[in-house]
C-alpha atoms as a PDB file:
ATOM      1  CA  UNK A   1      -4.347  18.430  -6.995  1.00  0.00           C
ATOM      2  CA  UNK A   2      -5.800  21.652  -8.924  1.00  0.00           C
ATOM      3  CA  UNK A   3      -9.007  20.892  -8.016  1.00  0.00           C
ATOM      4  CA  UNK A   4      -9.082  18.624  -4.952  1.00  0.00           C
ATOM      5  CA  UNK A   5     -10.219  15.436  -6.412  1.00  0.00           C
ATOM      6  CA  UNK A   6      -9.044  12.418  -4.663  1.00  0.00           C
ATOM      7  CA  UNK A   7     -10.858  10.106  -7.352  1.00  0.00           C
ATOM      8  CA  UNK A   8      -7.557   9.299  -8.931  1.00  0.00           C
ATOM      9  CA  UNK A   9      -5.580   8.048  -5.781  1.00  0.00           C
ATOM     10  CA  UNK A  10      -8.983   6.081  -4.873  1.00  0.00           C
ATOM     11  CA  UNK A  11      -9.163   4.655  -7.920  1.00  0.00           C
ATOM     12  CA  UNK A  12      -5.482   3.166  -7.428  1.00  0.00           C
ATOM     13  CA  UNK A  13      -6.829   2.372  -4.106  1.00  0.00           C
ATOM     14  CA  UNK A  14      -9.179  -0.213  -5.417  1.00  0.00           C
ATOM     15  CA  UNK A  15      -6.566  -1.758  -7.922  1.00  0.00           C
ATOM     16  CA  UNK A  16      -4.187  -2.490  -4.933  1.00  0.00           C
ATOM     17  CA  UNK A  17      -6.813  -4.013  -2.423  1.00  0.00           C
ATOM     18  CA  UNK A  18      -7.492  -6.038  -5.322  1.00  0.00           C
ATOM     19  CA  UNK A  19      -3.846  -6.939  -6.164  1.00  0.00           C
ATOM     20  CA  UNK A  20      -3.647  -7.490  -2.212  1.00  0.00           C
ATOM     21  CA  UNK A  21      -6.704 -10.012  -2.178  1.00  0.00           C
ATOM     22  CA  UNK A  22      -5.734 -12.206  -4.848  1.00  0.00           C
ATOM     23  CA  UNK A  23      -2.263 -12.015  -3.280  1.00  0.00           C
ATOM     24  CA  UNK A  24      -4.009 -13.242  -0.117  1.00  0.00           C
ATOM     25  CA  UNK A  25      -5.543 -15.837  -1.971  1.00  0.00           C
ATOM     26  CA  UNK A  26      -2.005 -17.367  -2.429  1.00  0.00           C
ATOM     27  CA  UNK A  27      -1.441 -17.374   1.230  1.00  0.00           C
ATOM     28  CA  UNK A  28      -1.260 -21.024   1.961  1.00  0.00           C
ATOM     29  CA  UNK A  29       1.654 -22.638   3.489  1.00  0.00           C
ATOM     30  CA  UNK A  30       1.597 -26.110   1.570  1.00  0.00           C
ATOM     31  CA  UNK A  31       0.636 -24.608  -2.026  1.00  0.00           C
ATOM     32  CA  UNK A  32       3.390 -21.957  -1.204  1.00  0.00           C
ATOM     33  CA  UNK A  33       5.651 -24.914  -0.123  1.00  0.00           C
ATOM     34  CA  UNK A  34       5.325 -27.064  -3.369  1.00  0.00           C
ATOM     35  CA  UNK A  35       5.261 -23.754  -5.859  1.00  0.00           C
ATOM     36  CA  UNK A  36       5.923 -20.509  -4.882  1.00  0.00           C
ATOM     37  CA  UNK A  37       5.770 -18.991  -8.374  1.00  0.00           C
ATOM     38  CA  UNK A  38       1.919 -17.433  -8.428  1.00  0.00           C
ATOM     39  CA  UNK A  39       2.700 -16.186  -5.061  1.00  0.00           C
ATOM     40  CA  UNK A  40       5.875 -14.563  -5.972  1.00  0.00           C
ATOM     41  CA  UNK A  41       4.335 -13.169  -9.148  1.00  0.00           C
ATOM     42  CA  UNK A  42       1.026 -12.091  -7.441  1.00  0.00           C
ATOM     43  CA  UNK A  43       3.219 -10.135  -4.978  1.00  0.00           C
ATOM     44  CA  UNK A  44       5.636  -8.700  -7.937  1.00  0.00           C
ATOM     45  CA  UNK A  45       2.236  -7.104  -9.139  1.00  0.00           C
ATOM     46  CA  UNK A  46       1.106  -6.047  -6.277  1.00  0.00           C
ATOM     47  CA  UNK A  47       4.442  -4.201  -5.114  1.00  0.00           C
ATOM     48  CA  UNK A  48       4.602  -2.893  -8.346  1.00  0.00           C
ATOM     49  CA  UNK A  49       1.543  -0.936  -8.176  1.00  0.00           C
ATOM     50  CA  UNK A  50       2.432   0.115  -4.720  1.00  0.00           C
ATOM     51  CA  UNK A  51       5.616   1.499  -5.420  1.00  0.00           C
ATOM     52  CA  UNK A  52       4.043   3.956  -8.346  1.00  0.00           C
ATOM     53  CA  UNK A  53       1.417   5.008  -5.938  1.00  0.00           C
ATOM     54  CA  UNK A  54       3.409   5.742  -3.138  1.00  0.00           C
ATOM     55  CA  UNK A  55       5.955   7.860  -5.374  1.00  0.00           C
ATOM     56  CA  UNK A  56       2.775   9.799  -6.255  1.00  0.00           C
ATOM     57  CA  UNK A  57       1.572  10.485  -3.242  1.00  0.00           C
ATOM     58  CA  UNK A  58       4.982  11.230  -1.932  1.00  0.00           C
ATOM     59  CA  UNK A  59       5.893  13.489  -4.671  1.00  0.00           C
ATOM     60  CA  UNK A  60       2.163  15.122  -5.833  1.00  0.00           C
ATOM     61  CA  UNK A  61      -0.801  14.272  -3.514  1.00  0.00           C
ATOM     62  CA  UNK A  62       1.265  14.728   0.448  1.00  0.00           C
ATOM     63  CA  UNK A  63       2.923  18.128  -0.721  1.00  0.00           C
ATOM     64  CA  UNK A  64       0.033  19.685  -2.451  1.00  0.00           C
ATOM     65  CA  UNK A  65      -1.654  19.086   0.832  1.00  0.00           C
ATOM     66  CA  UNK A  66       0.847  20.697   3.349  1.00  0.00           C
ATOM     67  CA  UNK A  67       0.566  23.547   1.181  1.00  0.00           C
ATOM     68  CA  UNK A  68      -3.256  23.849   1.105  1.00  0.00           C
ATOM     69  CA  UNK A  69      -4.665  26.907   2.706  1.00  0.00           C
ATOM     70  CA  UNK A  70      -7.204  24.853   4.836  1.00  0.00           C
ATOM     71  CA  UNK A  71      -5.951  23.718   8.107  1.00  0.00           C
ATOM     72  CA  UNK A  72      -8.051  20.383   8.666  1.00  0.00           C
ATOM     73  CA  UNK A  73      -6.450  19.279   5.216  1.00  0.00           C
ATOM     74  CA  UNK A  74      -2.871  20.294   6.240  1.00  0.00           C
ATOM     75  CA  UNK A  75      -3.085  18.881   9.581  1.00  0.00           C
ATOM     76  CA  UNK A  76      -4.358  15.722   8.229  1.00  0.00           C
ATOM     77  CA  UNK A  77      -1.872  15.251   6.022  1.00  0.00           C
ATOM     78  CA  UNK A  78       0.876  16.092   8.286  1.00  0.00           C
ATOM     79  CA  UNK A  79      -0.578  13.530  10.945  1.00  0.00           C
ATOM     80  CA  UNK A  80      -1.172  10.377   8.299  1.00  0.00           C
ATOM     81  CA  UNK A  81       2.184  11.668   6.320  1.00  0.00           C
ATOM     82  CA  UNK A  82       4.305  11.066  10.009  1.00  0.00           C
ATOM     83  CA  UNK A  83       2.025   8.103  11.212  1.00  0.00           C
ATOM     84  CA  UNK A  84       2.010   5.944   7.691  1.00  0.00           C
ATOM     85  CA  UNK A  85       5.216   7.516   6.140  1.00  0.00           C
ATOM     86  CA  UNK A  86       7.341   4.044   6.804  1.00  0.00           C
ATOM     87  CA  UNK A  87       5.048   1.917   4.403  1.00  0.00           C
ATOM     88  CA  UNK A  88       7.696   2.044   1.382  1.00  0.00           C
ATOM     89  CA  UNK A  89      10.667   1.429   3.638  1.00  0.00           C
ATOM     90  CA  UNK A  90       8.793  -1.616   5.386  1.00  0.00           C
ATOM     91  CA  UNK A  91       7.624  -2.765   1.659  1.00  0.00           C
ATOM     92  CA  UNK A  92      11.336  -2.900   0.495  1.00  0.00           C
ATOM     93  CA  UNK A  93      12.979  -4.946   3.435  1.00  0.00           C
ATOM     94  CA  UNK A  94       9.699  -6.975   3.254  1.00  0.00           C
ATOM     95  CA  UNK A  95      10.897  -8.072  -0.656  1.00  0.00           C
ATOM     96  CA  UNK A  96      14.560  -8.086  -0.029  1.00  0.00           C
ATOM     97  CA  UNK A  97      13.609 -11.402   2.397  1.00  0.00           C
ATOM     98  CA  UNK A  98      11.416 -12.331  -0.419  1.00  0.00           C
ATOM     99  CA  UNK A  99      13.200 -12.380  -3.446  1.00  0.00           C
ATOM    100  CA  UNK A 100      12.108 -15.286  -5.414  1.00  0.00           C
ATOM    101  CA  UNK A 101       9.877 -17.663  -5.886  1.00  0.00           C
ATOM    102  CA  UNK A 102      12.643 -20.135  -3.807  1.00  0.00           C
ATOM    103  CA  UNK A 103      12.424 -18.623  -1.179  1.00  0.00           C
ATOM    104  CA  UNK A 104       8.854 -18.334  -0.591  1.00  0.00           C
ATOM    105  CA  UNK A 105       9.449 -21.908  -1.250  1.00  0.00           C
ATOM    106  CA  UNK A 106      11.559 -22.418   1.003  1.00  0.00           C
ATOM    107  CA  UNK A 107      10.045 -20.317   4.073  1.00  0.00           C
ATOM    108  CA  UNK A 108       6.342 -20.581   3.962  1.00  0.00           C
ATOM    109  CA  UNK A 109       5.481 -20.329   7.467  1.00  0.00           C
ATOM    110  CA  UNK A 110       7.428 -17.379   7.709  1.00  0.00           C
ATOM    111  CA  UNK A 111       6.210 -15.655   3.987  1.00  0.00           C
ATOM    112  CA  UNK A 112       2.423 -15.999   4.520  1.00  0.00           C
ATOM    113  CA  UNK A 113       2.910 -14.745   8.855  1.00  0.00           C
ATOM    114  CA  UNK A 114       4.889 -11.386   6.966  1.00  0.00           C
ATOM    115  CA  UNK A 115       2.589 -11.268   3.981  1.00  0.00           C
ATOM    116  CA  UNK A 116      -0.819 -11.081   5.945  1.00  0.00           C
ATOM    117  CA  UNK A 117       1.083  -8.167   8.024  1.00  0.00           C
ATOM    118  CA  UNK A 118       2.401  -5.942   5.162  1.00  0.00           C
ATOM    119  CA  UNK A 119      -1.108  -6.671   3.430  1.00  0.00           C
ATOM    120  CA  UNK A 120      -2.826  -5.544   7.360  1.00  0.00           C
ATOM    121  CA  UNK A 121      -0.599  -2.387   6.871  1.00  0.00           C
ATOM    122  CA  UNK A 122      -1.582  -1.529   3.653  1.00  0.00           C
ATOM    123  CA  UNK A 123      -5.043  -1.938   3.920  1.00  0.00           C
ATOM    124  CA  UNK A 124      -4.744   0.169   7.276  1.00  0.00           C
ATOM    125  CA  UNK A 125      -3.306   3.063   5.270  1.00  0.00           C
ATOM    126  CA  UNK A 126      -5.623   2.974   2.487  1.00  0.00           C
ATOM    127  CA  UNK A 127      -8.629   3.205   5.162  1.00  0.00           C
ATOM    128  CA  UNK A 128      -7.139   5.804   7.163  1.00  0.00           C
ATOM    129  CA  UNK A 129      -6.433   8.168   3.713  1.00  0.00           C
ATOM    130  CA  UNK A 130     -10.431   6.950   2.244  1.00  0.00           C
ATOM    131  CA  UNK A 131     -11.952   8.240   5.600  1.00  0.00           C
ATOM    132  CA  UNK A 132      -9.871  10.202   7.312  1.00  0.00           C
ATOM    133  CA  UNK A 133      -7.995  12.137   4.482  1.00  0.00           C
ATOM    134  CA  UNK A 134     -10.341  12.753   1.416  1.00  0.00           C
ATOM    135  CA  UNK A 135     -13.239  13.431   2.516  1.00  0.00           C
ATOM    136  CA  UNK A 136     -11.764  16.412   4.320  1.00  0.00           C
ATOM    137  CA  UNK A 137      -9.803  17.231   0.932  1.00  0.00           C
ATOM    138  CA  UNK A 138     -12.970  16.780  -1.467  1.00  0.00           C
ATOM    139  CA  UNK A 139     -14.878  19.180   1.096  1.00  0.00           C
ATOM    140  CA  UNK A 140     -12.208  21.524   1.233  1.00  0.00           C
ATOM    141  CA  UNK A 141     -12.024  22.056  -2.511  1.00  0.00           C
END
């Protein structure tokens, strides 16, 4: 992050709250029950996206910021780094009980309870890094 810009990583912040919502939109037990297939595939996209995102801020955005000069920035990104840093380990037990379309299928009480809390955990990161986090980085630049 050269020049401080936090456009890019809002940007992908949009395109998973949307991949979230229309995940979300799936969320009912006896549509799940009779086909699970839109759900599982909604989810496949969403998780997708996630996991590229994450690996960028783990690899680009988080370091770039423990290594800015400005100590708001760092100290922010230390604090949401140690406080949010779980999401991709949560993310991939949450699909290894979800593998397929079956067993969405198969579960749907139990998909749409741990769906609506990964999706509660997501959008709980991405708030805390669009309020907390960026505007301090945007200012700082």
């Amino acid at each position: 992050m050269k020049d401080g810009s936090t456009r890019m990583y809002r940007e992908q912040h949009e395109h998973l709250l949307t991949a979230a919502r229309e995940l979300d939109s799936l969320l009912d037990e006896g549509a799940l029950r009779a086909d699970g297939k839109a759900a599982r595939a909604a989810l496949s996209r969403l998780t997708g996206r996630l996991h590229v995102h994450l690996a960028m801020e783990d690899r680009s955005l988080y370091p770039a910021l423990l290594a800015r000069p400005e100590p708001p920035v760092r100290d922010a990104a230390a604090r949401l780094q140690a406080e949010m840093g779980r999401l991709r380990a949560e993310v991939d037990a949450y699909l290894l009980r979800w593998p397929s379309a079956q067993a969405l299928e198969d579960r749907p009480e139990g998909f749409v309870a741990e769906t609506r809390a990964v999706l509660s955990a997501l959008e709980a990161r991405i708030a805390r890094e669009d309020r907390e986090l960026f505007p301090l980085v945007d200012g700082a630049g």
